[in-house]
N, C-alpha and C. Protein backbone atom coordinates (compact mmCIF):
# COMPACT_ATOMS: atom_id res chain seq x y z
N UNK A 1 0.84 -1.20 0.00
CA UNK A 1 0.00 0.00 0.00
C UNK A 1 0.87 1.25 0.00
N UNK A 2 0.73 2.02 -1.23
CA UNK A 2 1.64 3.78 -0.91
C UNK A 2 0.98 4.49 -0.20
N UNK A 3 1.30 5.17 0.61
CA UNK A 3 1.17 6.37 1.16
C UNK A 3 0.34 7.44 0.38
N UNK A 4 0.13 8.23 1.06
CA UNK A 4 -0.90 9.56 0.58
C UNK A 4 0.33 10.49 0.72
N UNK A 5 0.46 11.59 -0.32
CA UNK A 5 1.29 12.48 -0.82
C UNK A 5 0.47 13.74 0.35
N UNK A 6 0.71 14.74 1.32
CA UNK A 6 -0.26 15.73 1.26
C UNK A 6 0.32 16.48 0.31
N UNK A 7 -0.53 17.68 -0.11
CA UNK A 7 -0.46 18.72 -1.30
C UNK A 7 -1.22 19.91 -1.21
N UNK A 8 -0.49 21.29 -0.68
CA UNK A 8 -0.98 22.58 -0.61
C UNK A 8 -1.76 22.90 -1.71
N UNK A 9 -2.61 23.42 -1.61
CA UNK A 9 -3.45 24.16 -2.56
C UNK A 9 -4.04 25.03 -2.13
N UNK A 10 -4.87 25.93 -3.15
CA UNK A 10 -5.67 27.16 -2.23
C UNK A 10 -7.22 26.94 -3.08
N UNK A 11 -8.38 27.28 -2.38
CA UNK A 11 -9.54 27.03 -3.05
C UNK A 11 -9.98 27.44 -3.90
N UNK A 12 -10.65 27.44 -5.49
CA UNK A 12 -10.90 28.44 -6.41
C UNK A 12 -12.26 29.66 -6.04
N UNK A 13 -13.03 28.72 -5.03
CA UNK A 13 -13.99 29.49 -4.71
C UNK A 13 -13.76 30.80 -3.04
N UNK A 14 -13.51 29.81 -2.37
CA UNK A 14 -12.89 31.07 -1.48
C UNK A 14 -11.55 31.30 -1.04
N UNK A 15 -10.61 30.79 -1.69
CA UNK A 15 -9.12 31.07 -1.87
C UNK A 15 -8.06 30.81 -0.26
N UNK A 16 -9.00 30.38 0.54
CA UNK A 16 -8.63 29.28 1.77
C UNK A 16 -7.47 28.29 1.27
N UNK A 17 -6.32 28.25 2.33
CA UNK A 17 -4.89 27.08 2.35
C UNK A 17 -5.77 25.77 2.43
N UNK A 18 -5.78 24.73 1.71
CA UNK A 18 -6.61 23.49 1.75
C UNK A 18 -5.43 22.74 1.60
N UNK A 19 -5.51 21.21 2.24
CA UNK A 19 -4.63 20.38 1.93
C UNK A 19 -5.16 19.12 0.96
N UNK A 20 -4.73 18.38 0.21
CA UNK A 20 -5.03 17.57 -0.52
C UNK A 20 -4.35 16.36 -0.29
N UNK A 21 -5.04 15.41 -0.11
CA UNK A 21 -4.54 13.98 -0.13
C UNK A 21 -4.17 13.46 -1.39
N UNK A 22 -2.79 13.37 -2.16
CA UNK A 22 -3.00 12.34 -3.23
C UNK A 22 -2.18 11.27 -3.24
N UNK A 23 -2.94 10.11 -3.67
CA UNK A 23 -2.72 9.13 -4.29
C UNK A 23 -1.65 8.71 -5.71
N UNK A 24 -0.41 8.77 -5.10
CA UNK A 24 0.69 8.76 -6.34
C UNK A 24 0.49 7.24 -7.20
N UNK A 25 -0.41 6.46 -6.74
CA UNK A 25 -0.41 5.33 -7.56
C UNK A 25 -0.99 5.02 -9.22
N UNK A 26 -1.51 6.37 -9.16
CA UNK A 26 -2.43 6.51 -11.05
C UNK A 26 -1.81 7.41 -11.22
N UNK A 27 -1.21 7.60 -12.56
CA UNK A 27 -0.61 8.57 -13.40
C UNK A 27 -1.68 9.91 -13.63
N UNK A 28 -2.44 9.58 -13.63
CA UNK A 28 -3.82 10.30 -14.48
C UNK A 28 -5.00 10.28 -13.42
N UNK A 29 -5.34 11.55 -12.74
CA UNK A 29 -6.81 11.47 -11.94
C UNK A 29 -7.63 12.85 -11.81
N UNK A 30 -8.69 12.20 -11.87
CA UNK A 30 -10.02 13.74 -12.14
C UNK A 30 -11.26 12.65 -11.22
N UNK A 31 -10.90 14.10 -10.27
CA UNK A 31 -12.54 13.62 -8.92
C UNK A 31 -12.68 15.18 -8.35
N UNK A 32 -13.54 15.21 -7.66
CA UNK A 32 -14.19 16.08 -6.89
C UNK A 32 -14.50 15.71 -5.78
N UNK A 33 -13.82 17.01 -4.71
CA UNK A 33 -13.80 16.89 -3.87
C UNK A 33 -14.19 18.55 -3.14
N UNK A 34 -15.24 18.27 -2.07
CA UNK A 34 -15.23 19.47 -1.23
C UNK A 34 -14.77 19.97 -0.47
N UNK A 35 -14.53 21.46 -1.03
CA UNK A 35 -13.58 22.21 0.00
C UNK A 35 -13.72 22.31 1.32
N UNK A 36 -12.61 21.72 2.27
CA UNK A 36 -12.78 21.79 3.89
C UNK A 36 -13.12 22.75 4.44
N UNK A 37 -12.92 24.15 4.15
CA UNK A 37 -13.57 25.23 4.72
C UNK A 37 -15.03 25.55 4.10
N UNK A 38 -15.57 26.05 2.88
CA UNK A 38 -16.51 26.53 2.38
C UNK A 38 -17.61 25.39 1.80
N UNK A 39 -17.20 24.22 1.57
CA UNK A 39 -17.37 22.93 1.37
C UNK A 39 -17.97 23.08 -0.03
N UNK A 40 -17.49 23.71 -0.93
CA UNK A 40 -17.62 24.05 -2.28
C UNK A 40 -17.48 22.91 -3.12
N UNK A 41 -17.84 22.14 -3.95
CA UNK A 41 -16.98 21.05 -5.35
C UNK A 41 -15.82 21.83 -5.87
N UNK A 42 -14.73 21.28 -5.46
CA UNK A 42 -13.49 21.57 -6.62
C UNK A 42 -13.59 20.50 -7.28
N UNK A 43 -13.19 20.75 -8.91
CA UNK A 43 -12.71 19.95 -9.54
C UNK A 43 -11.18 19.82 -9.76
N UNK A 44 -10.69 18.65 -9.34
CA UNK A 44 -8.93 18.52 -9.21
C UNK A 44 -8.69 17.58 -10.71
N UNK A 45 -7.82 18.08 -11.17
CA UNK A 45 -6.94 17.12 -12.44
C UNK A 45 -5.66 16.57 -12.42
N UNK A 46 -5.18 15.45 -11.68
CA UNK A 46 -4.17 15.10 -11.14
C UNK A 46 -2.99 14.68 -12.41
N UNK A 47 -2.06 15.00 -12.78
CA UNK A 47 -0.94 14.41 -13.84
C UNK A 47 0.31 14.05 -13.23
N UNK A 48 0.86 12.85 -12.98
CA UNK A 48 2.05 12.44 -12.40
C UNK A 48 2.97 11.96 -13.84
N UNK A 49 3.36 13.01 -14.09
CA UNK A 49 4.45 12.37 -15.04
C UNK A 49 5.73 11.57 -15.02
N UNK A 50 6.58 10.78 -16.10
CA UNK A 50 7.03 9.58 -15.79
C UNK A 50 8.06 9.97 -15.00
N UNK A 51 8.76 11.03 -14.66
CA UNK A 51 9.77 11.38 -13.93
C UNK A 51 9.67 11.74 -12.19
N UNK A 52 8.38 11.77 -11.62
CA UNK A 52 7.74 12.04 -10.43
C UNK A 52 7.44 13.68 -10.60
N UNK A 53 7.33 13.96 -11.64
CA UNK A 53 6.48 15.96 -11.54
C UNK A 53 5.36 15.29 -11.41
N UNK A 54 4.85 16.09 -10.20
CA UNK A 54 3.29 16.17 -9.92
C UNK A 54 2.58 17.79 -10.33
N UNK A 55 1.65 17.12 -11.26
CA UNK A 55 0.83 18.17 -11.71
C UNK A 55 -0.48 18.32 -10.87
N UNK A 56 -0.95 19.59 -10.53
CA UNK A 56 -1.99 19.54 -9.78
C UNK A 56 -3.22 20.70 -10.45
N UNK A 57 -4.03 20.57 -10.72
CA UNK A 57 -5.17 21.65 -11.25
C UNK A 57 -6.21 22.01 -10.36
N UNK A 58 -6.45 22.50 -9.81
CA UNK A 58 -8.33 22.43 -9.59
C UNK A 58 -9.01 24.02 -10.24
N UNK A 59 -10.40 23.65 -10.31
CA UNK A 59 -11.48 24.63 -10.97
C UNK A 59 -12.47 24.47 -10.32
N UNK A 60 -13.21 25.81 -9.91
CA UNK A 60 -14.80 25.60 -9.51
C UNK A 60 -15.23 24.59 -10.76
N UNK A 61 -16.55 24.46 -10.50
CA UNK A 61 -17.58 23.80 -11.26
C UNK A 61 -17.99 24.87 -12.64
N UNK A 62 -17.79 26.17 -12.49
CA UNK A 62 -18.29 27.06 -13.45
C UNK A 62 -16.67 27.60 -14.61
N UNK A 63 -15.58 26.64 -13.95
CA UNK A 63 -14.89 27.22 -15.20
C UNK A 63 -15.12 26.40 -16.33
C-alpha cells in the first residue's frame, strides 16, 4: 500500500490554504472533492508524469 502524498493548494472558490490527499499510484486522476472550509466542489486534475512531476489543477464547477 503507498502512502498519501499531502499537497498545498488554495480554493478556487474562497481562496482558503486546503490540503489535498494524493494518491501517487495513477498517473492520471479527475474527482471532486469538497472544499474543507466553504465545502464548495473543486474539480482537481491530477498528472504524475514519468519522472515524479506532480501536476496539480483544480477549478470551480463554473470554469
Amino acid at each position: 500500500m503507498q502512502a498519501l502524498t499531502e499537497y498545498p493548494a488554495q480554493c478556487p472558490y474562497c481562496g482558503e490554504n486546503i490540503v489535498l490527499l494524493i494518491d501517487e499510484s495513477e498517473s492520471e486522476q479527475n474527482y471532486i472533492e469538497d472544499c474543507q472550509v466553504c465545502c464548495q466542489p473543486i474539480i482537481i486534475d491530477i498528472t504524475i508524469h514519468w519522472d515524479g512531476e506532480l501536476n496539480v489543477e483544480l477549478h470551480s464547477e463554473n470554469e
